[in-house]
Protein backbone atom coordinates (compact mmCIF):
# COMPACT_ATOMS: atom_id res chain seq x y z
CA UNK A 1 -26.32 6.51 5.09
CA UNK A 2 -24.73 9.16 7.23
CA UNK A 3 -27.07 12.55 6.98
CA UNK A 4 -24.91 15.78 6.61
CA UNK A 5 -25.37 19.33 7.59
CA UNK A 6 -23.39 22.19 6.20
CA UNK A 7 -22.39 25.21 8.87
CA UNK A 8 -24.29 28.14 7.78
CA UNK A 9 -23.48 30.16 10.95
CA UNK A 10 -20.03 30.06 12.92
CA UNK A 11 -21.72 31.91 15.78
CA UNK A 12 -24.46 29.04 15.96
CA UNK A 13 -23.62 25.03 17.48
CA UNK A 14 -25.44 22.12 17.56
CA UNK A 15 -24.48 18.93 19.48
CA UNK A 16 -22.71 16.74 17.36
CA UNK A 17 -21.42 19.54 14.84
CA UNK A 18 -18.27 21.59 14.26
CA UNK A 19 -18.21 24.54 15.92
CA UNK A 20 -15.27 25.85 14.41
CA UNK A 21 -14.89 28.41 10.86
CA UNK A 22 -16.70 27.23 7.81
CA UNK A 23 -14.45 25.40 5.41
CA UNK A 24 -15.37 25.63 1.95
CA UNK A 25 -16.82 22.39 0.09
CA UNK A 26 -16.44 20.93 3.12
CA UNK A 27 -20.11 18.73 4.91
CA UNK A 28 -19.67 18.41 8.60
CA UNK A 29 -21.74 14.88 8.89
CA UNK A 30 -23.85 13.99 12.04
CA UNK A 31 -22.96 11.58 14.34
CA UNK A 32 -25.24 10.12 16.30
CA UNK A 33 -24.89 7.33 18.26
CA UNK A 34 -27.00 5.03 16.87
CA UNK A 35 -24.28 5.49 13.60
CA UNK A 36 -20.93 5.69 15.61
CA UNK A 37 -21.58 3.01 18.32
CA UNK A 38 -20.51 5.03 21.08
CA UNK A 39 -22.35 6.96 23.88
CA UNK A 40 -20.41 10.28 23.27
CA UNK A 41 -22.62 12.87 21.98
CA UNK A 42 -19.99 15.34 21.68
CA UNK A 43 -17.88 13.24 19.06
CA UNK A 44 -18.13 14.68 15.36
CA UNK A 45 -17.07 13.23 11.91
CA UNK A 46 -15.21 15.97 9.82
CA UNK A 47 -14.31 14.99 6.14
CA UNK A 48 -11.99 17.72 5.44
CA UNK A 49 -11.37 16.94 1.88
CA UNK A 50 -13.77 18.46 -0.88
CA UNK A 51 -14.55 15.98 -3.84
CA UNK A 52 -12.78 18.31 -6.21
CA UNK A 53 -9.94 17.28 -9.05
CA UNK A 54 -6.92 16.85 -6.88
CA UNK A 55 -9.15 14.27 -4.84
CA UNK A 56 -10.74 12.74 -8.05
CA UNK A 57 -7.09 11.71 -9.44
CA UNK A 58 -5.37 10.70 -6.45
CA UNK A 59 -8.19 8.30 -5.67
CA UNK A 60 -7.71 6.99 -9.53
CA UNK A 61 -4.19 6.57 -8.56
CA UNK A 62 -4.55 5.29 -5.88
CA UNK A 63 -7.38 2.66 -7.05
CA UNK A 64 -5.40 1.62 -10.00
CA UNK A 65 -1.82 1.33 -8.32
CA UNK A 66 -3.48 -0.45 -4.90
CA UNK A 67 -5.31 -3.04 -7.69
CA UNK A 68 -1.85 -3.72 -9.31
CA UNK A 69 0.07 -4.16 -6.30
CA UNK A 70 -2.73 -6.38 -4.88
CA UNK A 71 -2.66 -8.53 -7.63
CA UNK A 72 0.45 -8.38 -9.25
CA UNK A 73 3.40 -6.77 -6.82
CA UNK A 74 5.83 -9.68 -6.61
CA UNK A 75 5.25 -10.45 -11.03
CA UNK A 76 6.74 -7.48 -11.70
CA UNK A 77 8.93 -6.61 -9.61
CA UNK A 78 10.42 -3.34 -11.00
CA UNK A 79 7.13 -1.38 -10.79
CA UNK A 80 6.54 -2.74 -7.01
CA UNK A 81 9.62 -1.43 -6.57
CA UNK A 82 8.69 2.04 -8.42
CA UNK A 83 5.42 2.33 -6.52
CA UNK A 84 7.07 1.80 -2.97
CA UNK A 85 9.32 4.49 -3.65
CA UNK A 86 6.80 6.54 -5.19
CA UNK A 87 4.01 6.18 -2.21
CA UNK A 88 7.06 6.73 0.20
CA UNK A 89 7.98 10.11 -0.82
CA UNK A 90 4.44 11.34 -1.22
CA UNK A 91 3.95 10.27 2.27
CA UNK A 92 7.13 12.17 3.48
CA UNK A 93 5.79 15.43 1.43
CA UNK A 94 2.08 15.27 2.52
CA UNK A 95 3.72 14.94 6.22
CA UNK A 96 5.53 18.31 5.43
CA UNK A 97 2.98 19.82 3.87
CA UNK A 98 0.50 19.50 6.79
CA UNK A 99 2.93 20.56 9.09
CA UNK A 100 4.92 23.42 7.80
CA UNK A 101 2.07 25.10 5.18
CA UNK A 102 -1.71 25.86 5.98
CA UNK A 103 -3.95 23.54 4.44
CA UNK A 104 -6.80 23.99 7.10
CA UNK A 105 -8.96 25.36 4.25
CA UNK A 106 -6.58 24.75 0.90
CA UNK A 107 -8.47 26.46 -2.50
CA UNK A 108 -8.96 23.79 -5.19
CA UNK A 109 -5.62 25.45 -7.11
CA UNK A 110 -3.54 24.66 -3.91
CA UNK A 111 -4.67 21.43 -3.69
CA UNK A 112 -4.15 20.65 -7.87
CA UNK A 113 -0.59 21.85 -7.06
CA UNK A 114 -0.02 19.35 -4.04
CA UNK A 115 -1.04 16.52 -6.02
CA UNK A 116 1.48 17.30 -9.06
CA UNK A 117 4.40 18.30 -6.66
CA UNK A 118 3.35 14.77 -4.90
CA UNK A 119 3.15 12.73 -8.06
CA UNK A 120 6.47 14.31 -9.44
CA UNK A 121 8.60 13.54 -7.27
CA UNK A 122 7.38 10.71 -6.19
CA UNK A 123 7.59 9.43 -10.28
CA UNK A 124 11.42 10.71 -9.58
CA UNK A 125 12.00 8.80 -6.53
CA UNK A 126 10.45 5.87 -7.91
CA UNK A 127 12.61 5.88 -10.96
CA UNK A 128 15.66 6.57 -8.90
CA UNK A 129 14.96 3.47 -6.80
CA UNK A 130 14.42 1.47 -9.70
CA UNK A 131 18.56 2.02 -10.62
CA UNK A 132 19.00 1.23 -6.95
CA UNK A 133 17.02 -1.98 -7.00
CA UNK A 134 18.77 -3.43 -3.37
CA UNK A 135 17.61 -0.50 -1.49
CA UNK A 136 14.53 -0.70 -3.59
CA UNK A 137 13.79 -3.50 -1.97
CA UNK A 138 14.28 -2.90 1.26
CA UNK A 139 11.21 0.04 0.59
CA UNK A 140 8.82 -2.68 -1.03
CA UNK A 141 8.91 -4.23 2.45
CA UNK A 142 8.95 -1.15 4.63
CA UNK A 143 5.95 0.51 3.45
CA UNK A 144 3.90 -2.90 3.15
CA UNK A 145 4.75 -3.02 7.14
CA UNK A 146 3.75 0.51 7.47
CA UNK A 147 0.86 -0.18 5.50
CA UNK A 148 0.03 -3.27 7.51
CA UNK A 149 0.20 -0.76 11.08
CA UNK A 150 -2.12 1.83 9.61
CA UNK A 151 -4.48 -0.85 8.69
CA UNK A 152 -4.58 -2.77 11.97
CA UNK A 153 -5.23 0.79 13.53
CA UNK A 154 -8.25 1.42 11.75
CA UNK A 155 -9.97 -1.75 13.46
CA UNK A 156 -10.74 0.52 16.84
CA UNK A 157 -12.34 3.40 17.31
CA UNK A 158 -9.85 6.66 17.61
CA UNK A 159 -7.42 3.95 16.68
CA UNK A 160 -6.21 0.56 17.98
CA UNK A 161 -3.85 2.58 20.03
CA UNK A 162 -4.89 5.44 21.82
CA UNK A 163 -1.65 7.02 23.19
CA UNK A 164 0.13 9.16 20.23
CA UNK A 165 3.97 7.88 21.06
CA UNK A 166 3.22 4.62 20.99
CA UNK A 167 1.10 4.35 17.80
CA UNK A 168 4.74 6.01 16.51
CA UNK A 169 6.45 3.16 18.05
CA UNK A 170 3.80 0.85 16.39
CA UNK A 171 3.99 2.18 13.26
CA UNK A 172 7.93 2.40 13.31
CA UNK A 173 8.27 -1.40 14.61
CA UNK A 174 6.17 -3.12 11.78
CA UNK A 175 7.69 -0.83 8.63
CA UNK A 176 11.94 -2.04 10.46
CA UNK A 177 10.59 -5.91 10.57
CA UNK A 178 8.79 -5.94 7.10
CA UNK A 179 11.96 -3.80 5.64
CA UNK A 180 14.22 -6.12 7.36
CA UNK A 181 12.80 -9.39 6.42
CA UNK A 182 12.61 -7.74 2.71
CA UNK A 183 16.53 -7.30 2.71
CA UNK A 184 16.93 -11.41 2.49
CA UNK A 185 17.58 -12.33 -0.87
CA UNK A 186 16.07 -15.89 0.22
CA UNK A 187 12.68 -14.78 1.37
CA UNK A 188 12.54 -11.95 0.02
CA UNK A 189 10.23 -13.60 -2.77
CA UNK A 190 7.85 -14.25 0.05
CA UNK A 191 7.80 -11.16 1.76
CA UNK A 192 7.63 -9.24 -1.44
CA UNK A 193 4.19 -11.06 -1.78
CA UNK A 194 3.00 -10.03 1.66
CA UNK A 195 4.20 -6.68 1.82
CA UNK A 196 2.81 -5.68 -1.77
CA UNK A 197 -0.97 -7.34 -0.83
CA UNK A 198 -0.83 -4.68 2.38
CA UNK A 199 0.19 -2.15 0.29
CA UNK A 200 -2.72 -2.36 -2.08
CA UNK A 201 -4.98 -2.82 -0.10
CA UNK A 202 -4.20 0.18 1.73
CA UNK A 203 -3.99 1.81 -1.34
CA UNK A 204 -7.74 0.74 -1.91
CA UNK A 205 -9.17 1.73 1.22
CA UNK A 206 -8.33 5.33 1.31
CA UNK A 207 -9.32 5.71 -3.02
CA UNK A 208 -12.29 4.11 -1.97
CA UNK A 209 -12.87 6.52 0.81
CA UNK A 210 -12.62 9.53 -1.27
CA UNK A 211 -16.23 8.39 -2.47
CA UNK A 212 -17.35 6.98 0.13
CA UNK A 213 -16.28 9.52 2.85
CA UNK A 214 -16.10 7.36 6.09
CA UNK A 215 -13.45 9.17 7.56
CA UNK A 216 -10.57 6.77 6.72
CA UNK A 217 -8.64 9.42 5.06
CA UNK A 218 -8.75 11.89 7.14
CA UNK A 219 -7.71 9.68 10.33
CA UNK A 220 -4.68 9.65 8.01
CA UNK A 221 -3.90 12.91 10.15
CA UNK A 222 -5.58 11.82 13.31
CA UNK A 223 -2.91 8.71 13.28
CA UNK A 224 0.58 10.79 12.94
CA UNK A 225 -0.59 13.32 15.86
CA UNK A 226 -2.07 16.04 13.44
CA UNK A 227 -4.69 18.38 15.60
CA UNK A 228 -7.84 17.71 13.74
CA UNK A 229 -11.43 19.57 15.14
CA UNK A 230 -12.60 19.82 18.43
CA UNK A 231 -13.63 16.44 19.29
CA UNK A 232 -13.00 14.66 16.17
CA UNK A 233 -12.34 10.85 16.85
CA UNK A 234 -12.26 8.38 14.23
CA UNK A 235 -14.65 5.74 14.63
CA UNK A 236 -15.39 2.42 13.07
CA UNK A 237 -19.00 2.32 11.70
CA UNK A 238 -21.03 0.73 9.01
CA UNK A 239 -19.12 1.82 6.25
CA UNK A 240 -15.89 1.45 7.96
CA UNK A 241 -16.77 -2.15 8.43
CA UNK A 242 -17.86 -3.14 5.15
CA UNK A 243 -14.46 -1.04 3.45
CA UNK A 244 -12.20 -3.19 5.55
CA UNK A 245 -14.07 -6.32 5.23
CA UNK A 246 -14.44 -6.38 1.92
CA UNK A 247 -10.75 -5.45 1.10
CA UNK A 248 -8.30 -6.21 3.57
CA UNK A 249 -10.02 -8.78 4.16
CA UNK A 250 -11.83 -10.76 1.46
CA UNK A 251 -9.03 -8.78 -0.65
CA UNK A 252 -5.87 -9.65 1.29
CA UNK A 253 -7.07 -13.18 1.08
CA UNK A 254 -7.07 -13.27 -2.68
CA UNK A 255 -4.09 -11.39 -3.08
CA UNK A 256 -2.13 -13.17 -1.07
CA UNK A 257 -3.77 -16.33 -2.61
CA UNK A 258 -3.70 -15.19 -6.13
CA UNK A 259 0.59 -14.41 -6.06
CA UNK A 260 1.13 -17.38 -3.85
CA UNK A 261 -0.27 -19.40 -6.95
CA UNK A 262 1.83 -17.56 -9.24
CA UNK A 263 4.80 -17.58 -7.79
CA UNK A 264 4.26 -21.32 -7.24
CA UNK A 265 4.11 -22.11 -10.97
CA UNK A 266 6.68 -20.05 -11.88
CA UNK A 267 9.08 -21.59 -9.75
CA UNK A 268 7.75 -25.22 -10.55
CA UNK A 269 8.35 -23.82 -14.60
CA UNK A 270 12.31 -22.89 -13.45
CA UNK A 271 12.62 -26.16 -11.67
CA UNK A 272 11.39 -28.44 -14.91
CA UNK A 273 13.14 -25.68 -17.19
CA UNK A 274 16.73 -26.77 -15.25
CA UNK A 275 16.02 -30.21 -15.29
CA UNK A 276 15.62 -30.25 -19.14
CA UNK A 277 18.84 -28.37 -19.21
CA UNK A 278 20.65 -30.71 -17.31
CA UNK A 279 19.03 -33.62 -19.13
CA UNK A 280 19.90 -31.85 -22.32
CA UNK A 281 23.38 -31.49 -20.58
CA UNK A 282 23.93 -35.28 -19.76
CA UNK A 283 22.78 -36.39 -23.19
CA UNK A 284 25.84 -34.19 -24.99
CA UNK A 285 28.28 -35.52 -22.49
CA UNK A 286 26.66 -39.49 -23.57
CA UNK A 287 26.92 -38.59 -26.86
CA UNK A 288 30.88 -37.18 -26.70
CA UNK A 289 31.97 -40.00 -24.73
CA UNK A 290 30.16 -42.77 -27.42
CA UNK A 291 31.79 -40.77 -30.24
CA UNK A 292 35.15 -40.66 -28.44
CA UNK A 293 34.67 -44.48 -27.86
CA UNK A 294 34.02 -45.08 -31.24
CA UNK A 295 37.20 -43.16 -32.73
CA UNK A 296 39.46 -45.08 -30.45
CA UNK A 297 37.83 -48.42 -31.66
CA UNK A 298 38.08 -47.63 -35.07
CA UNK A 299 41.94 -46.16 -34.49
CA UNK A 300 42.82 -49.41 -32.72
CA UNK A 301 41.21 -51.54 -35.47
CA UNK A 302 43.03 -49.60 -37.98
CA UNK A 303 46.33 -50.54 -36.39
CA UNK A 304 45.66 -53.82 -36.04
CA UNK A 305 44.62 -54.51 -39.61
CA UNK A 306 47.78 -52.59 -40.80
């Protein structure tokens, strides 16, 4: 368990702390490194996100829309569809909101209002999408490749990829392929399936970080080049470890498992459902040629006796 210390001086530093301004509700843990695995004394582990009600609900939402899409992304295909949308304009409004407006120490109010705006027009977007169900699909694929990049980055410490422009390139590579390989009407089946299970489970991992507050989420900034405190670097830990183990992992596995299954007996039901048609089929056109058969014996019999 990672021990925490709150600033109560900004004049006053300790190795391993933020020596910046206070933020309110905000614990600046320790890192030692016996806890981070590295010999840097100087690195520090900022959760700049108070537990609050904005971060309460968007870990709900994000729990119970990264279970669904886990589970059941390529089923129903209209939400996956809705939720892609929806996660990628929340993404493109958080990006503008840390760059353009100050949210270095955001009141609870602020934060409230961030999460509606988010979840508003994301709903919009989703819905919007939804009508648009080609292009829709093309975002079901691109955001379970950009989902895919963000999780492969969180298996180093500061990041699989330590230069800035090419964790872009990274990032930008993996959502063209996935959103490529999504516009196939043949596979797209198949990479619905994939792209869906990464989306989830990304999903998971940062609601599941809002509790237990091992710096996932806020590498979330670290990642896209945001300047985060002096020192910060994301690190993979303990709890790092077990969150990704346990669900991109032991998760991924089962999702991809689970929707493989189901999308194998629901095509084997389609197959057997077509073949009864076509038996069904076969037997009417039997049945119309015996009866047409029959008539013409019966007409030529007629004839004959007359």
């Amino acid at each position: 368990m990672v021990t925490t210390v709150s600033a109560q001086n900004s004049n006053e530093t300790r190795e391993g702390e933020y020596g910046g301004p206070q933020r309110t509700g905000e614990n600046i843990p320790l890192s030692p490194s016996s806890i981070n695995n590295t010999s840097n004394n100087n690195i520090t582990r900022g959760n700049d996100y108070p537990l609050d009600a904005a971060s309460y609900l968007t870990a709900i939402t994000l729990i119970t829309t990264g279970v669904v899409s886990l589970f059941r992304g390529n089923k129903y295909r209209w939400l996956s569809i809705f939720l892609a949308a929806f996660y990628a304009t929340s993404i493109g409004l958080m990006l503008f909101i840390l760059k353009y407006q100050n949210v270095i120490n955001p009141s609870s109010s602020a934060r409230f209002v961030y999460f509606i705006i988010c979840v508003g027009s994301g709903s919009a977007a989703g819905l919007f999408f939804v009508c648009m169900w080609p292009t829709g699909k093309i975002i079901v694929g691109s955001l379970g490749g950009f989902s895919l990049a963000m999780i492969c980055l969180l298996t180093r410490n500061n990041g699989l990829i330590p230069n800035q422009i090419f964790r872009w390139v990274f990032m930008g590579v993996c959502t063209l392929i996935m959103g490529s390989l999504a516009s196939i009407q043949k596979i797209y089946n198949r990479v619905a399936i994939f792209a869906t299970v990464a989306t989830g489970c990304y999903s998971l991992i940062l609601g599941t970080d809002i509790f237990a507050r091992a710096g996932i989420l806020a590498s979330f900034k670290t990642f896209w080049g945001f300047i985060q405190p002096e020192n910060y670097q994301y690190v993979v830990d303990t709890n790092v470890i077990i969150i990704l183990s346990s669900i991109a992992l032991v998760g991924g596995i089962f999702g991809i498992g689970f929707q493989f299954l189901e999308f194998w007996i629901k095509q084997k039901r389609e197959k057997s459902a077509v073949a009864d048609d076509t038996e069904n089929i076969s037997d009417n056109q039997s049945r119309m040629e015996k009866n047409f058969t029959q008539r013409l014996k019966n007409y030529f019999f007629a004839i004959k006796d007359f």
